[in-house]
PDB file of N, CA and C in Angstrom:
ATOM      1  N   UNK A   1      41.797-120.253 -16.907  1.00  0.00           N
ATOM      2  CA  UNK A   1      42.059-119.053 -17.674  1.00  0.00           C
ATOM      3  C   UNK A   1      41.470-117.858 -16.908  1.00  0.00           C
ATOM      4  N   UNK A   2      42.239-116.474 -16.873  1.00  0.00           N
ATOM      5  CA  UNK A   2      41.875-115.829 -15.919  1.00  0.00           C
ATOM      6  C   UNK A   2      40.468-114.979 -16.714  1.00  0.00           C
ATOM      7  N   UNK A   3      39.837-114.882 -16.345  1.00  0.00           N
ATOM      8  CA  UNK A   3      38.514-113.520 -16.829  1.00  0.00           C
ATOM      9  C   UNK A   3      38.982-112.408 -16.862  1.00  0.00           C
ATOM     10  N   UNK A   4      38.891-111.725 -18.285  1.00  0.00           N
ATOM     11  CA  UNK A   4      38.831-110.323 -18.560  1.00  0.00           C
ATOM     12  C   UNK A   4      37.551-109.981 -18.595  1.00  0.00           C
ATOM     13  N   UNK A   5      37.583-108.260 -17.594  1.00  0.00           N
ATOM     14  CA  UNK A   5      36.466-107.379 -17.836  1.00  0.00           C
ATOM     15  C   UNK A   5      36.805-105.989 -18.188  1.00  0.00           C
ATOM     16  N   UNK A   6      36.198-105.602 -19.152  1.00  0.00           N
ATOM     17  CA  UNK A   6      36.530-103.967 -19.347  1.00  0.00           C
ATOM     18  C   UNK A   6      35.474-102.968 -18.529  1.00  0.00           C
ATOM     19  N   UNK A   7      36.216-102.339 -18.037  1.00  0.00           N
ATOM     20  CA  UNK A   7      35.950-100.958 -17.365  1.00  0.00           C
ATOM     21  C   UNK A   7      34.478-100.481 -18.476  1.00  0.00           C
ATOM     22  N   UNK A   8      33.778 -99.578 -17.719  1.00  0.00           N
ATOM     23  CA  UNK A   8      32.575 -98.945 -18.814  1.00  0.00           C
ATOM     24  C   UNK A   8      33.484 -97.993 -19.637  1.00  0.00           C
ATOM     25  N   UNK A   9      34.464 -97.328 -19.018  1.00  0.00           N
ATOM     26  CA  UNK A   9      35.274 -95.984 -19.711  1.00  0.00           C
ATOM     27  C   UNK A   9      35.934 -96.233 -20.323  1.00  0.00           C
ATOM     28  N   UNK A  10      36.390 -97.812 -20.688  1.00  0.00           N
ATOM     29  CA  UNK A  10      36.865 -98.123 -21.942  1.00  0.00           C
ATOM     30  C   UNK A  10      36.703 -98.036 -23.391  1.00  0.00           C
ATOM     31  N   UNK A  11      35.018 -98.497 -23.226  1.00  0.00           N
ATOM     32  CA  UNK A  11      33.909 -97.807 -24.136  1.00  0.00           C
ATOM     33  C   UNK A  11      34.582 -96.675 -24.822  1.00  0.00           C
ATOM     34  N   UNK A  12      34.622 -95.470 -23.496  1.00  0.00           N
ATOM     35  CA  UNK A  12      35.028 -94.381 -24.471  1.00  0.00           C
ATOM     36  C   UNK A  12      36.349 -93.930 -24.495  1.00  0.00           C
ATOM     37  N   UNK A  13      37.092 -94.632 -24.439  1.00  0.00           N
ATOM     38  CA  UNK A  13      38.539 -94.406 -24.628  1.00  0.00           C
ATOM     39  C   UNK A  13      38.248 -95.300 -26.412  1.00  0.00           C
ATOM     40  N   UNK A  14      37.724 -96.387 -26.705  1.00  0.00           N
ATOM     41  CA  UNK A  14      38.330 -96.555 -28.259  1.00  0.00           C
ATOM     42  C   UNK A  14      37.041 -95.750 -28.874  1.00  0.00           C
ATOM     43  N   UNK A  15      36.104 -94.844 -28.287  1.00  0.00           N
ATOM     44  CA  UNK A  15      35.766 -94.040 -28.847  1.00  0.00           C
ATOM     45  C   UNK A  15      36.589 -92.964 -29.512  1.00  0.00           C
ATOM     46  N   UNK A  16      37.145 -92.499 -28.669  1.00  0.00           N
ATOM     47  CA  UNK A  16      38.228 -91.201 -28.445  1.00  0.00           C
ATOM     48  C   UNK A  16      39.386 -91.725 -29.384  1.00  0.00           C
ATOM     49  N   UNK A  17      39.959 -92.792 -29.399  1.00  0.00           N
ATOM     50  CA  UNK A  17      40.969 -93.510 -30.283  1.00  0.00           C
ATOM     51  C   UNK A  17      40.334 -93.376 -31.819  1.00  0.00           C
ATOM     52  N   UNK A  18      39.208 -94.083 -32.053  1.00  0.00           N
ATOM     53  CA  UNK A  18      38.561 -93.937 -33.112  1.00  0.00           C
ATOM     54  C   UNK A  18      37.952 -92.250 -33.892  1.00  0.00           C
ATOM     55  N   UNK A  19      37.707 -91.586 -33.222  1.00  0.00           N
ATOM     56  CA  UNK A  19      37.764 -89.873 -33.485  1.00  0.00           C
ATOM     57  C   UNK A  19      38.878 -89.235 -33.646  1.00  0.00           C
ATOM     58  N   UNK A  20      40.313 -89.501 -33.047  1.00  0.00           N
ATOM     59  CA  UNK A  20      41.180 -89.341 -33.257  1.00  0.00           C
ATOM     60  C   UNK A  20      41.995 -89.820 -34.653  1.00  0.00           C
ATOM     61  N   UNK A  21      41.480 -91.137 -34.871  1.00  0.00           N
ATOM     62  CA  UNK A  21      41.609 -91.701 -36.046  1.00  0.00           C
ATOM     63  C   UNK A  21      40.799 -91.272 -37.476  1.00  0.00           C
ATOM     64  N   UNK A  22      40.021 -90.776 -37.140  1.00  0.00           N
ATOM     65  CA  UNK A  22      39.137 -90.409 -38.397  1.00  0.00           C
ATOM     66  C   UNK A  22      39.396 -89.247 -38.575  1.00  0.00           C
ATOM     67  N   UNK A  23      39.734 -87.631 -37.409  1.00  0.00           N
ATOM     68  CA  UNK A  23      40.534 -86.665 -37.862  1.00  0.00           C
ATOM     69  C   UNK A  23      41.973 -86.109 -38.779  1.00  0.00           C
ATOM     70  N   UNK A  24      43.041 -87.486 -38.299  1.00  0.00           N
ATOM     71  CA  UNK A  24      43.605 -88.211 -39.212  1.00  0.00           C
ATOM     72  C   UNK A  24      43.783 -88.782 -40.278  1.00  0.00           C
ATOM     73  N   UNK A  25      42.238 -89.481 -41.013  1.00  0.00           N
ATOM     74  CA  UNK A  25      42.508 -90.107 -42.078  1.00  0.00           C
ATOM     75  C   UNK A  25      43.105 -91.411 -41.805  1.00  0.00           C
ATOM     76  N   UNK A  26      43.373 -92.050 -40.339  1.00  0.00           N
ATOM     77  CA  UNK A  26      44.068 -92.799 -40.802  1.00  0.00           C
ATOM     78  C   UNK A  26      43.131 -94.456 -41.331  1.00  0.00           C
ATOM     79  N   UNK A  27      43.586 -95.084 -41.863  1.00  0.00           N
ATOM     80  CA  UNK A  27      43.080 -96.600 -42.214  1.00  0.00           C
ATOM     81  C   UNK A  27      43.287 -97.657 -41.521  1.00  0.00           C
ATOM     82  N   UNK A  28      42.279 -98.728 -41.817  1.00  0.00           N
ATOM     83  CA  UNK A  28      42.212 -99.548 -41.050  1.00  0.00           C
ATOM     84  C   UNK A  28      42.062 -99.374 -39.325  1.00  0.00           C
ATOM     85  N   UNK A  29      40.930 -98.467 -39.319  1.00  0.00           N
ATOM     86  CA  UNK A  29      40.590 -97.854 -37.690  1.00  0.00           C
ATOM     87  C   UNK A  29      40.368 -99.290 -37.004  1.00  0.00           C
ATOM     88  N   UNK A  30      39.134-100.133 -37.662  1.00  0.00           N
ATOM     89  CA  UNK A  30      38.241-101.486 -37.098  1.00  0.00           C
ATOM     90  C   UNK A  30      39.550-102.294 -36.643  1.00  0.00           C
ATOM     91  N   UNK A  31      40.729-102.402 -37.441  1.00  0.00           N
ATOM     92  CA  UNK A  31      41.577-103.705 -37.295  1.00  0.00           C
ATOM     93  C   UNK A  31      42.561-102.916 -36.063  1.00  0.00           C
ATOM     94  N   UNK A  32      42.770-101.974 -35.977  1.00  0.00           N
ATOM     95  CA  UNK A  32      43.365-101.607 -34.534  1.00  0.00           C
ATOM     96  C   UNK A  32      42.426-101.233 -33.570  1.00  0.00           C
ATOM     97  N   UNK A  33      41.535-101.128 -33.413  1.00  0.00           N
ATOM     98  CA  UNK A  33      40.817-101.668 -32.357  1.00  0.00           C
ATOM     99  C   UNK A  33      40.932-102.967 -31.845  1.00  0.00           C
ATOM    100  N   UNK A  34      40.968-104.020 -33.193  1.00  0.00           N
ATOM    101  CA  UNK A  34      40.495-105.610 -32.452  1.00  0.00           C
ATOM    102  C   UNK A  34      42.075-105.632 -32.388  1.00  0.00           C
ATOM    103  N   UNK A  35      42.947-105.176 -33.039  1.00  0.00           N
ATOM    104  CA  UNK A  35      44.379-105.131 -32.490  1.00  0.00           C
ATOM    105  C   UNK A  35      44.348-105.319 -30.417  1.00  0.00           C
ATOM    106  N   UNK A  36      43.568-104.774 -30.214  1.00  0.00           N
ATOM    107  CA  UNK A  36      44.238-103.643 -28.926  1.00  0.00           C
ATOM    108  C   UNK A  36      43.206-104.718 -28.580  1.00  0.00           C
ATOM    109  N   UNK A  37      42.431-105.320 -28.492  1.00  0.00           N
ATOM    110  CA  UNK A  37      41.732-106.163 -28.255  1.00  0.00           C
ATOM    111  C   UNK A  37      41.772-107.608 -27.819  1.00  0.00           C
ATOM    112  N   UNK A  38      42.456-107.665 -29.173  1.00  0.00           N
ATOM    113  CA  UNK A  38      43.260-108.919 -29.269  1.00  0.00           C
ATOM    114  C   UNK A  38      44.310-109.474 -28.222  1.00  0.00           C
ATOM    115  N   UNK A  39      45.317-108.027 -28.132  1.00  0.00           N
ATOM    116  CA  UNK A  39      46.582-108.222 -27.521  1.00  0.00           C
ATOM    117  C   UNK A  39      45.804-108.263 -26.008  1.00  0.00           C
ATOM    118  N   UNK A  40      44.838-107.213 -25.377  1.00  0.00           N
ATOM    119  CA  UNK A  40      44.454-107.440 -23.839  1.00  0.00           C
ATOM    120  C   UNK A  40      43.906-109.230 -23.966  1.00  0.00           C
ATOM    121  N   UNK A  41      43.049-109.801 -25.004  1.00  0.00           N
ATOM    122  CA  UNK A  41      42.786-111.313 -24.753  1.00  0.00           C
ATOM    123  C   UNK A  41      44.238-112.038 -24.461  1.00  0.00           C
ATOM    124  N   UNK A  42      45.425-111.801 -24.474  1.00  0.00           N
ATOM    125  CA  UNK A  42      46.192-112.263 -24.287  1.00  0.00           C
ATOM    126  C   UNK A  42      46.713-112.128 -22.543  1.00  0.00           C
ATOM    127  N   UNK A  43      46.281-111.312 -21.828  1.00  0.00           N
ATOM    128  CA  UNK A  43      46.319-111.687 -20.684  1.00  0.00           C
ATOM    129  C   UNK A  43      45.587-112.923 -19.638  1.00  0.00           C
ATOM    130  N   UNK A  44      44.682-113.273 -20.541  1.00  0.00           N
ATOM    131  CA  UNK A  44      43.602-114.240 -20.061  1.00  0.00           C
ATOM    132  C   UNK A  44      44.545-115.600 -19.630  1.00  0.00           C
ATOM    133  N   UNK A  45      45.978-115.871 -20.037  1.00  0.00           N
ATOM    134  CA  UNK A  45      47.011-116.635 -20.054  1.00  0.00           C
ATOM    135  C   UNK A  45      48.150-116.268 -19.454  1.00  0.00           C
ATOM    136  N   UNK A  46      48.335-114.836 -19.275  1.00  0.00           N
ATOM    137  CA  UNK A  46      49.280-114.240 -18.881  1.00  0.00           C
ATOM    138  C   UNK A  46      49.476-113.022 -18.053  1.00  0.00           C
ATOM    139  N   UNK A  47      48.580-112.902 -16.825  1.00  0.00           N
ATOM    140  CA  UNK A  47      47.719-111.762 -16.374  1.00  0.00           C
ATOM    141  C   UNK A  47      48.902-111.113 -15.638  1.00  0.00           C
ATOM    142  N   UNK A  48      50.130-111.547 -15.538  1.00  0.00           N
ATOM    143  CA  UNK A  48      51.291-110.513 -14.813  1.00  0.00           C
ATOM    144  C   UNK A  48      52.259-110.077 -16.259  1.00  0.00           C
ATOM    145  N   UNK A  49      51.804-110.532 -17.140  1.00  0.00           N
ATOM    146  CA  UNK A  49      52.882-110.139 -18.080  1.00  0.00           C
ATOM    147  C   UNK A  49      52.938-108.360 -18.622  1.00  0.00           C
ATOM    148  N   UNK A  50      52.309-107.362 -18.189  1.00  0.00           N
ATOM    149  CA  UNK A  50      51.849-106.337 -18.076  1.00  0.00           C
ATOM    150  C   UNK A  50      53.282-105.652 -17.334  1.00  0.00           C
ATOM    151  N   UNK A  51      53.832-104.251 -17.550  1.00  0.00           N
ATOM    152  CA  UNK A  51      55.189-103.679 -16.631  1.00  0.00           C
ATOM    153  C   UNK A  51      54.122-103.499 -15.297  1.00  0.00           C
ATOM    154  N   UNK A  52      55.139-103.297 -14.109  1.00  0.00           N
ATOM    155  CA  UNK A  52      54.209-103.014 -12.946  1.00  0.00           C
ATOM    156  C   UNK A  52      54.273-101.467 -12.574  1.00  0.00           C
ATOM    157  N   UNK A  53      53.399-100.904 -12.133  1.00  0.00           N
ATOM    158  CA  UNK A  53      52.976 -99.791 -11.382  1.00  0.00           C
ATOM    159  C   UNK A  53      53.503 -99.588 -10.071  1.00  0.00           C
ATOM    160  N   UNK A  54      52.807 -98.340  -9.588  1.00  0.00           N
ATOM    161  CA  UNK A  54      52.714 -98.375  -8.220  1.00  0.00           C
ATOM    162  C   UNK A  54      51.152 -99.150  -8.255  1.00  0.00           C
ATOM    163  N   UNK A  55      51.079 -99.862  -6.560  1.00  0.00           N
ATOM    164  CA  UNK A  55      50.320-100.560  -6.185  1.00  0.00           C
ATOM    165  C   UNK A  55      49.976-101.911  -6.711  1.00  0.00           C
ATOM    166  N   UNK A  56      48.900-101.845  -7.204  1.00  0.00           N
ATOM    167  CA  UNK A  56      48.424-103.546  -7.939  1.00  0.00           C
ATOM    168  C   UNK A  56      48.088-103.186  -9.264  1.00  0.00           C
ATOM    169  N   UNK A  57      48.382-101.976  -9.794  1.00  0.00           N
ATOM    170  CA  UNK A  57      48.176-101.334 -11.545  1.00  0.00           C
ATOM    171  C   UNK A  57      49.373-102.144 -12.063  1.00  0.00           C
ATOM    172  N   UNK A  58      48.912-102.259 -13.799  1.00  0.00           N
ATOM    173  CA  UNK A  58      49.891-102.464 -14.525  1.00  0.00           C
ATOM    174  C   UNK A  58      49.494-102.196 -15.845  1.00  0.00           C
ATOM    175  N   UNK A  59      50.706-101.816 -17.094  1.00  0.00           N
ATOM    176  CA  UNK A  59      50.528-101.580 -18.231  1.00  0.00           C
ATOM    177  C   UNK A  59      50.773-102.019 -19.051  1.00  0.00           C
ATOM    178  N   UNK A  60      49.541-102.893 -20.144  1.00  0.00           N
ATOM    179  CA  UNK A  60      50.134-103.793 -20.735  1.00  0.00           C
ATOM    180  C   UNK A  60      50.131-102.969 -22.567  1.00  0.00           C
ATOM    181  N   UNK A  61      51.750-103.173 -22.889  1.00  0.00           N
ATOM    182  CA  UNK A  61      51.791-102.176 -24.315  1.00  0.00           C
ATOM    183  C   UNK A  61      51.660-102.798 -25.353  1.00  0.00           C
ATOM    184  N   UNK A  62      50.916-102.313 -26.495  1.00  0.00           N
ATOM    185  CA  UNK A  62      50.349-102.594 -27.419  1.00  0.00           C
ATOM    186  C   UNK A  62      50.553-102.469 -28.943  1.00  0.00           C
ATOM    187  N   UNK A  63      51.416-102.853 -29.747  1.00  0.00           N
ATOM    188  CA  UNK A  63      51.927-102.155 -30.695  1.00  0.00           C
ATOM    189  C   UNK A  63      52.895-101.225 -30.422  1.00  0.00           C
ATOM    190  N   UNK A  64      53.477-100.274 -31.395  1.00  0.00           N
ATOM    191  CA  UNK A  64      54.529 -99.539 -31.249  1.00  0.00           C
ATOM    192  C   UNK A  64      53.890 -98.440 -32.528  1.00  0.00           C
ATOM    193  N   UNK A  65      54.795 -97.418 -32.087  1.00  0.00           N
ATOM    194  CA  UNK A  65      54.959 -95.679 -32.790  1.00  0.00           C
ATOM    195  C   UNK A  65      53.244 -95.042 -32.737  1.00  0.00           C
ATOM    196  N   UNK A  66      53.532 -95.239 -34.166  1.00  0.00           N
ATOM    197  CA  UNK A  66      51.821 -94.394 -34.532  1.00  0.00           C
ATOM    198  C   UNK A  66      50.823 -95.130 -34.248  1.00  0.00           C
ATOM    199  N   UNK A  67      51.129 -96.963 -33.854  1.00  0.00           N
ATOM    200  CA  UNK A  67      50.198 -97.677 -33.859  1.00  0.00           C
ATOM    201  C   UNK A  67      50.427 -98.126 -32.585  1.00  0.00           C
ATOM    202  N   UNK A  68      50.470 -97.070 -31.895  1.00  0.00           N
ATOM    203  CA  UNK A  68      51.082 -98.276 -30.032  1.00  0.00           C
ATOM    204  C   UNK A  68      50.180 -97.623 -29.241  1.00  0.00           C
ATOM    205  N   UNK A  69      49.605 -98.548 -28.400  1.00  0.00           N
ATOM    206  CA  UNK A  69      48.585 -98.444 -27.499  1.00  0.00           C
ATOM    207  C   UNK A  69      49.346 -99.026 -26.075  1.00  0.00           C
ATOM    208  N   UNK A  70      48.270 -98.338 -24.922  1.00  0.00           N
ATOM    209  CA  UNK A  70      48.641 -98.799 -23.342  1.00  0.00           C
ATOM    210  C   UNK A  70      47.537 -99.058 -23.175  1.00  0.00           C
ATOM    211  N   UNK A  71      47.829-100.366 -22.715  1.00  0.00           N
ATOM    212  CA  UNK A  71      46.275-100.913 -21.664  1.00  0.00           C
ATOM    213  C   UNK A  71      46.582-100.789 -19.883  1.00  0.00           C
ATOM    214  N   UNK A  72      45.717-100.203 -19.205  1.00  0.00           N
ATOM    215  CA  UNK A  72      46.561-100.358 -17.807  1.00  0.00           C
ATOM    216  C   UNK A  72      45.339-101.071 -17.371  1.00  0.00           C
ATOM    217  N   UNK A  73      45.957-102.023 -16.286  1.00  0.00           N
ATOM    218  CA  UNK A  73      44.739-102.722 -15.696  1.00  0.00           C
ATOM    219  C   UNK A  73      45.406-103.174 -14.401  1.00  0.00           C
ATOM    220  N   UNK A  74      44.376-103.502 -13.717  1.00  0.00           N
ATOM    221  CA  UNK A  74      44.217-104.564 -12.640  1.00  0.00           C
ATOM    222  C   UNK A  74      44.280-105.796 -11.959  1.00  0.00           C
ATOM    223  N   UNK A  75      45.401-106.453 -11.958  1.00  0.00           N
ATOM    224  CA  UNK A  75      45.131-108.225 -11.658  1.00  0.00           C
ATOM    225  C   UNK A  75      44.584-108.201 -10.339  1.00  0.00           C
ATOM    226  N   UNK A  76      43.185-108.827 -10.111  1.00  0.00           N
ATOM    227  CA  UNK A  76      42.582-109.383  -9.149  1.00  0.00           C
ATOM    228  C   UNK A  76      43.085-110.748  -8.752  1.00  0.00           C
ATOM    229  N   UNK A  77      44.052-111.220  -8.270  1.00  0.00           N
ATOM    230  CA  UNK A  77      44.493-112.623  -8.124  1.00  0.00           C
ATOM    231  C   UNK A  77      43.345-113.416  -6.966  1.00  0.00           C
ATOM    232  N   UNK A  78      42.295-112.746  -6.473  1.00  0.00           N
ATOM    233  CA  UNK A  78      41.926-113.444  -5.454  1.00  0.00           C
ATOM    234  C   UNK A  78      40.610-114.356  -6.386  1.00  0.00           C
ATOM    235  N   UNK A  79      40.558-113.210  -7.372  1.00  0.00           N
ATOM    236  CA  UNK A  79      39.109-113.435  -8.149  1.00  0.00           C
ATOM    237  C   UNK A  79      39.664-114.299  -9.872  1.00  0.00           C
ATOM    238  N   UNK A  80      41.003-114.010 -10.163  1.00  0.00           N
ATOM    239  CA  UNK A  80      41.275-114.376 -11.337  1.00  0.00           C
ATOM    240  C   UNK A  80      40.887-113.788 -12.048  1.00  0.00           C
ATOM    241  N   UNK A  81      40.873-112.446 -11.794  1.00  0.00           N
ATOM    242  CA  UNK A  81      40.013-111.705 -12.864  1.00  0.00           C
ATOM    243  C   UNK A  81      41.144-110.326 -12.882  1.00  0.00           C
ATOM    244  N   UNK A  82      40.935-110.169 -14.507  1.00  0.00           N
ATOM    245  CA  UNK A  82      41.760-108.588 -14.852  1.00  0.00           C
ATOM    246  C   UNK A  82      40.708-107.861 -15.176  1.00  0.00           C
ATOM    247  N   UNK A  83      40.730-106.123 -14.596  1.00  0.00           N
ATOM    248  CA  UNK A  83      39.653-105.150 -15.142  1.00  0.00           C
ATOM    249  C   UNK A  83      40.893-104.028 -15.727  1.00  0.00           C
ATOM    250  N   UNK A  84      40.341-104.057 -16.837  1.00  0.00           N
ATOM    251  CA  UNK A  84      40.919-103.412 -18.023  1.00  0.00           C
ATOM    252  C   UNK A  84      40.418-101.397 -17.519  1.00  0.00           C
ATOM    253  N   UNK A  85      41.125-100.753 -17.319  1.00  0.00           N
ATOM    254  CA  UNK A  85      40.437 -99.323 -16.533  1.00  0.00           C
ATOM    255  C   UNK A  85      40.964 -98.575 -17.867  1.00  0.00           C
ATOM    256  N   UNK A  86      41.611 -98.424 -18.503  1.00  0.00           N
ATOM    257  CA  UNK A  86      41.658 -97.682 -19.257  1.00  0.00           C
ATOM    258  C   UNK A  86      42.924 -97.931 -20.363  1.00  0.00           C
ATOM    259  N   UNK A  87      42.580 -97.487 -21.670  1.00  0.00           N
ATOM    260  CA  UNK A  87      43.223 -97.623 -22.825  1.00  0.00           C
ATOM    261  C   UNK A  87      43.983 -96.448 -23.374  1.00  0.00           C
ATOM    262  N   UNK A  88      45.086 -96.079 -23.861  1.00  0.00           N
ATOM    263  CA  UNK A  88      45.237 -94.714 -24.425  1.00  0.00           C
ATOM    264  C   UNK A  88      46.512 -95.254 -25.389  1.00  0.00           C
ATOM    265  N   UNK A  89      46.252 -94.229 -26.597  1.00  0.00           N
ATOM    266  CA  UNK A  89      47.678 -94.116 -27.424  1.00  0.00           C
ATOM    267  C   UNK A  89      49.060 -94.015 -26.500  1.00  0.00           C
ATOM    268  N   UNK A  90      50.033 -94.662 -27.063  1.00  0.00           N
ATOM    269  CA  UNK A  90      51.388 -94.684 -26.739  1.00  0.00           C
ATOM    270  C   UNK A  90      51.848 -92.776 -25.998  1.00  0.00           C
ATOM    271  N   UNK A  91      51.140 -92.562 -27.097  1.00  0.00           N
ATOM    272  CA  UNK A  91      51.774 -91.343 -27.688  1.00  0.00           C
ATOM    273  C   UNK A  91      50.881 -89.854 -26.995  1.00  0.00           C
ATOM    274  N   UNK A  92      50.011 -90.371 -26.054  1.00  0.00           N
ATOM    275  CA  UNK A  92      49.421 -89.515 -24.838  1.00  0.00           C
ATOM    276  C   UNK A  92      50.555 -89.906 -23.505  1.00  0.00           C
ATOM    277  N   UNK A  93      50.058 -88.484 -23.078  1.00  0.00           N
ATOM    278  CA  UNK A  93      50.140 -88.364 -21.774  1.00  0.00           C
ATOM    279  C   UNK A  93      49.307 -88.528 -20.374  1.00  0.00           C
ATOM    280  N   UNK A  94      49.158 -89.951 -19.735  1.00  0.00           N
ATOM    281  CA  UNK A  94      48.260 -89.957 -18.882  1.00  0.00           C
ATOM    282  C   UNK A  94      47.582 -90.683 -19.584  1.00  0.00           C
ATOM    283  N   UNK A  95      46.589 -91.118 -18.634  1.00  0.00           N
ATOM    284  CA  UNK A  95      44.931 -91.240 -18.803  1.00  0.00           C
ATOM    285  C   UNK A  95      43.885 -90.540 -18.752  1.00  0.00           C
ATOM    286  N   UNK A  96      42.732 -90.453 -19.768  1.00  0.00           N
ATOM    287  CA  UNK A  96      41.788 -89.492 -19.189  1.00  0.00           C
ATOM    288  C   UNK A  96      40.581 -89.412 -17.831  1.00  0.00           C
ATOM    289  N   UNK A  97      40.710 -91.151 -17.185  1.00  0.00           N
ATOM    290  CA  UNK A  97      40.078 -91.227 -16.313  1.00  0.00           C
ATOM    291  C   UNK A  97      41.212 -91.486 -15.017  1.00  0.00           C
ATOM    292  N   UNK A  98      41.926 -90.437 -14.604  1.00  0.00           N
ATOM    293  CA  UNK A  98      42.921 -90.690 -13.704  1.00  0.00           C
ATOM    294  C   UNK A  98      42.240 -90.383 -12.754  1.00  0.00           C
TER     295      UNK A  98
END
């Protein structure tokens, strides 16, 4: 099974998700987090299933509309390991650690 690691700036990307969420009102903040959570543990089985990038990036999507998230990450195939670099709503533009 391949090893997932998250980036430190992930940290504050479901910070930023979660502030965004509470300006909102919206509910059930905790369960879309482990949503977005959940779905990256699913690469641990499936570490190319992610669309591809340029280079060795890829984005793995997370839900849909108001509730859709991008994970972009890294397959390390030498190490078996994915690093998770950053998280953002569907519904941004970019990343904030580009």
């Amino acid at each position: 099974m391949t090893r997932i690691v998250l980036s430190p700036a992930v940290a504050e990307d479901f910070v930023r998700i979660l502030e965004h969420l509470d300006r909102h009102e919206a509910t059930q903040r905790e369960q879309r987090i482990d949503g977005i959570v959940r779905a990256i543990d699913v690469l641990a089985d499936n570490p190319l299933i992610g669309r591809a990038l340029d280079g060795d990036l890829r984005e793995l999507i997370v839900g849909r509309d108001a509730r859709g998230y991008v994970a972009l990450y890294r397959y390390l195939a030498e190490f078996d390991t994915i690093l998770i670099l950053a998280v953002r709503a569907q519904r941004e533009v970019g990343y904030t650690h580009d």
